[in-house]
Protein backbone atom coordinates (compact mmCIF):
# COMPACT_ATOMS: atom_id res chain seq x y z
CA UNK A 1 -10.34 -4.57 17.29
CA UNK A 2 -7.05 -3.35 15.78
CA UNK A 3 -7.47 -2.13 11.84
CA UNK A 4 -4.63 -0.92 9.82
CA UNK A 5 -4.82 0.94 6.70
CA UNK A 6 -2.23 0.00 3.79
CA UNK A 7 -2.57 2.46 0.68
CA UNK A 8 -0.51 2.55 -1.69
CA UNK A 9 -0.12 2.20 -5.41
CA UNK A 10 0.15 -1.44 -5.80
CA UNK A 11 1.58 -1.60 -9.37
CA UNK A 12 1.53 -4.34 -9.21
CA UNK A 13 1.85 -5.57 -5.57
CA UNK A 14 4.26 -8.25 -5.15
CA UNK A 15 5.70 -10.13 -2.07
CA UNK A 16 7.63 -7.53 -0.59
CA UNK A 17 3.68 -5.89 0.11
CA UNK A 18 2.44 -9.16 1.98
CA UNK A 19 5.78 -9.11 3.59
CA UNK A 20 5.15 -5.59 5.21
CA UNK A 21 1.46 -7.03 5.45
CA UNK A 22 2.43 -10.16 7.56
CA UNK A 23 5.13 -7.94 9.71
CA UNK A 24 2.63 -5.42 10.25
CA UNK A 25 -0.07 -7.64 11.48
CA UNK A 26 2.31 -9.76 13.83
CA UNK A 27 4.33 -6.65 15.09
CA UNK A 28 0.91 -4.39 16.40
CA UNK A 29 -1.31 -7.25 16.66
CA UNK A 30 -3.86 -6.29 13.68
CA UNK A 31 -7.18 -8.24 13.98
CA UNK A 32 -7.85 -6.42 9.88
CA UNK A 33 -5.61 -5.25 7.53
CA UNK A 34 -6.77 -2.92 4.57
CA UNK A 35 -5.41 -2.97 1.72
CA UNK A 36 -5.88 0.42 -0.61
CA UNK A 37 -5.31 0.92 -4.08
CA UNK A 38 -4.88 4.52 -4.70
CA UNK A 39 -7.41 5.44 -7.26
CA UNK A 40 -5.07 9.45 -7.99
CA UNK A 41 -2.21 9.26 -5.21
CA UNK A 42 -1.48 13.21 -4.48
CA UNK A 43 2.08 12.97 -4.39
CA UNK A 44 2.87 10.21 -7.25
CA UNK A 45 1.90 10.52 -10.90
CA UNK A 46 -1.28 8.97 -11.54
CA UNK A 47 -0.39 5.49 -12.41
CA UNK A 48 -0.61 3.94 -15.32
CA UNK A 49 -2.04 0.86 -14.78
CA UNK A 50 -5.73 1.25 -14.32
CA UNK A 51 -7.09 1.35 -11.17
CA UNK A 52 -9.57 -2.16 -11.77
CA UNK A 53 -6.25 -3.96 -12.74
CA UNK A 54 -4.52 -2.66 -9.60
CA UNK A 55 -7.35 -3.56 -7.04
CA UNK A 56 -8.07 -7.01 -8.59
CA UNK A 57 -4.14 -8.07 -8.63
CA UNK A 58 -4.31 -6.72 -4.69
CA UNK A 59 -7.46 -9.38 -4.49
CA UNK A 60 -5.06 -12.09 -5.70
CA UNK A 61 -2.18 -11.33 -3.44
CA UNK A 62 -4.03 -11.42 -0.24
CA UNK A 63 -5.66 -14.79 -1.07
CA UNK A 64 -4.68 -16.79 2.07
CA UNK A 65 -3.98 -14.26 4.36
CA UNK A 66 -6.36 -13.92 6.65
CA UNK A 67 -7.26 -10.42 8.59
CA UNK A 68 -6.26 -9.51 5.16
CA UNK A 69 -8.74 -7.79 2.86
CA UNK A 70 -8.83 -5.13 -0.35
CA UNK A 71 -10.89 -2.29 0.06
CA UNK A 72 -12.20 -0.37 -3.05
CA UNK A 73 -13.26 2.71 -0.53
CA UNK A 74 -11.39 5.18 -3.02
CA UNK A 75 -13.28 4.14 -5.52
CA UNK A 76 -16.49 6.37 -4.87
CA UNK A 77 -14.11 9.51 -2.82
CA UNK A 78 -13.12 12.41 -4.49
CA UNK A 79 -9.64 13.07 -6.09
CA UNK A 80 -6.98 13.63 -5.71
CA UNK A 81 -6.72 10.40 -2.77
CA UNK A 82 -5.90 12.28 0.10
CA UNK A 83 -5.34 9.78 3.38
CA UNK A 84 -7.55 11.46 5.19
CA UNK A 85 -10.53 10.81 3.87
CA UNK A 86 -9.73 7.61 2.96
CA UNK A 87 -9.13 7.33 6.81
CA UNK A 88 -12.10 8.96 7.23
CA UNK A 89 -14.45 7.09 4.66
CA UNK A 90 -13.01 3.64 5.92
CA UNK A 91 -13.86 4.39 9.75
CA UNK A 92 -17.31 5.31 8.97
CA UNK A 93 -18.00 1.86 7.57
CA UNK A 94 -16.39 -0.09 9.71
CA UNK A 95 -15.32 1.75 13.76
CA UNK A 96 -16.69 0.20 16.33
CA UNK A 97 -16.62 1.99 20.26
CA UNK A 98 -13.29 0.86 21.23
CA UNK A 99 -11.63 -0.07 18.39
CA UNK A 100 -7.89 1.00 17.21
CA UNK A 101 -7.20 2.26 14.10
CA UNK A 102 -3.13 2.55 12.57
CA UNK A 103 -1.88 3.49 9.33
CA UNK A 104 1.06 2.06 7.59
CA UNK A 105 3.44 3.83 5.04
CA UNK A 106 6.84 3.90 4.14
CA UNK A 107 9.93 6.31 5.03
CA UNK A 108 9.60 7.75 1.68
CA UNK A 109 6.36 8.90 2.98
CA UNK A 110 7.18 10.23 6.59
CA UNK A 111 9.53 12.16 4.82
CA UNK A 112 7.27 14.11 2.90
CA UNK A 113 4.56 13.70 5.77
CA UNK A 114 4.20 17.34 6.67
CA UNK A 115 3.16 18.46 3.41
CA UNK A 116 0.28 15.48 2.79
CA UNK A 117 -3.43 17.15 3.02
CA UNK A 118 -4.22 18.25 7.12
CA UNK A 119 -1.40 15.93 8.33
CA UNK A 120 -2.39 17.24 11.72
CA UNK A 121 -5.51 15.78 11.19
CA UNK A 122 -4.40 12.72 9.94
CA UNK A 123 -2.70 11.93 13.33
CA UNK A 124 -5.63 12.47 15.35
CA UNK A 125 -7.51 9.91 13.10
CA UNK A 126 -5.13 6.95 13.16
CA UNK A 127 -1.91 6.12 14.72
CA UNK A 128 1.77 5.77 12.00
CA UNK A 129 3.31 2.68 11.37
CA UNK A 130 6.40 3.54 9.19
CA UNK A 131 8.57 0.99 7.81
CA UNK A 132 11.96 1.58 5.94
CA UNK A 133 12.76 2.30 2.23
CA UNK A 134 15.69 2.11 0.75
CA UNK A 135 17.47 6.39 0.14
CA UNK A 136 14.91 7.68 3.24
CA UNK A 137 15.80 7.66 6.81
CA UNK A 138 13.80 6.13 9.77
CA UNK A 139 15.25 8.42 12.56
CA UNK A 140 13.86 8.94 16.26
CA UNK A 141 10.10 9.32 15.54
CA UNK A 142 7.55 11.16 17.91
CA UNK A 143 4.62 10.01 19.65
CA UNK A 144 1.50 8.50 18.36
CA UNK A 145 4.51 7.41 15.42
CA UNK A 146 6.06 3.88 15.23
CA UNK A 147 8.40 1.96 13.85
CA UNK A 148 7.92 -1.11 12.31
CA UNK A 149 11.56 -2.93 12.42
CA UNK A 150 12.36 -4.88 9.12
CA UNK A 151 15.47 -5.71 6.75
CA UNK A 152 14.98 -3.53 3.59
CA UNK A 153 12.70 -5.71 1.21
CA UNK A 154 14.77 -6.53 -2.39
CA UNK A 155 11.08 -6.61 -4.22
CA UNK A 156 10.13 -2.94 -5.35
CA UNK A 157 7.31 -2.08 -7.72
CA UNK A 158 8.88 0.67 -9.96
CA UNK A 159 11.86 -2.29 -10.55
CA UNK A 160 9.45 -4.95 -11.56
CA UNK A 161 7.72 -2.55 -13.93
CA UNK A 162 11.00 -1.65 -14.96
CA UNK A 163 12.14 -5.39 -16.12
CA UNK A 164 9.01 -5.88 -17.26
CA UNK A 165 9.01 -3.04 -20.11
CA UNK A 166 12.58 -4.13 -21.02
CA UNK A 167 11.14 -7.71 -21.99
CA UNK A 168 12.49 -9.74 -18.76
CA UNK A 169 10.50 -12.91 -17.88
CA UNK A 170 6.92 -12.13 -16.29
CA UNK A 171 8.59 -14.53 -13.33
CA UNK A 172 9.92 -11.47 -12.11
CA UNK A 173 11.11 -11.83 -8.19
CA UNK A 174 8.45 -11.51 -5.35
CA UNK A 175 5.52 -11.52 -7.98
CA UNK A 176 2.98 -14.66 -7.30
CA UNK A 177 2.37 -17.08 -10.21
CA UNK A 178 -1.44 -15.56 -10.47
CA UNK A 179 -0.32 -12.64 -10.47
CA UNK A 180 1.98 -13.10 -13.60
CA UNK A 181 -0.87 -14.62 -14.94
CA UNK A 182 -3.12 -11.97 -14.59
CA UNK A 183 -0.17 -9.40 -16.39
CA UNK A 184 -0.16 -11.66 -19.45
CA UNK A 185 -3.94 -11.88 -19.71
CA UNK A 186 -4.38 -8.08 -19.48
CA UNK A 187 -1.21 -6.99 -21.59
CA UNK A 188 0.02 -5.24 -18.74
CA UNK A 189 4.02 -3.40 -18.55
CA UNK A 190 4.01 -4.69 -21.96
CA UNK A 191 7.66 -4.38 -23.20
CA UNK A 192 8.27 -1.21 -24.85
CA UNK A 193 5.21 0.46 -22.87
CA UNK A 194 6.04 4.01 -21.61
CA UNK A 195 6.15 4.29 -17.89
């Protein structure tokens, strides 16, 4: 079985996520897909919507896509979230003999990928899927390292978030309708809110 890891803030996910998600699975043939919520990412400020909020709104954007699943797994780890055991804590409950196990982040992230906690250690856990971002490059990559090809995705989190505090419509672009929904029940990016 194929499994692929995808961590990441998710504040609030929106469709350029099950984009990635879809292009992932299709691209490497992914039986499951993981879907992380970082509970204290390392190299990000903390965010400021709380971690339930995050994981539940994850829960409504993979409704109907299957080999899709959330995973609270950082939950109950230590902090900061460092990928590897995350990696680590996620194989334990669910490796089989034989299976594959791939790990999918951003150029943003390759960039900075040397200085993540063990990063050596990291590749000998999982195999690197890394898909563009607009400002990072996706040059030649080495082994064990792939590319997943894509057009740059308009949707970004930090921009929704952004429109959101200045007052713009909750039916901002690439965020589902129960997702919306779930912002105006909870209050969340209220306008005006720091970031």
């Amino acid at each position: 079985m194929n499994h692929c890891i995808f961590g990441g803030s998710f504040d609030p996910p929106h469709e350029g996520h099950r984009h990635l998600a879809r292009a992932a699975g299709s691209a490497f043939s992914i039986d499951r897909l993981y879907w992380v919520p970082a509970q204290d990412p390392p190299h990000k400020a903390t965010p400021r919507t709380p971690y339930r909020h995050r994981l539940e709104m994850c829960r409504l954007a993979v409704t109907a896509m299957p080999g899709n699943e959330v995973s609270d797994i950082e939950a109950g780890l230590p902090q900061p979230s460092y990928s590897l055991n995350t990696i680590r804590a996620l194989k334990s409950r669910h490796d089989r003999p034989g299976d594959t196990w791939l790990f999918l982040i951003g150029a943003d992230n390759w960039a900075i990928f040397p200085t993540w906690h063990q990063p050596e250690e990291v590749l000998k856990e999982v195999g690197l899927i890394v898909y563009p971002r607009k400002g990072s490059a996706l040059d030649a990559l080495p082994p064990g390292v792939k590319a997943l090809k894509l057009d740059l995705l308009p949707e970004s989190s930090s921009e929704i978030r952004a429109a959101l505090h200045r007052g713009a419509s909750p039916e901002a672009a690439g965020v589902l309708p129960e997702i919306r929904a779930y912002i105006a029940e909870h209050g969340l990016y209220a306008p005006g809110e720091a970031r």
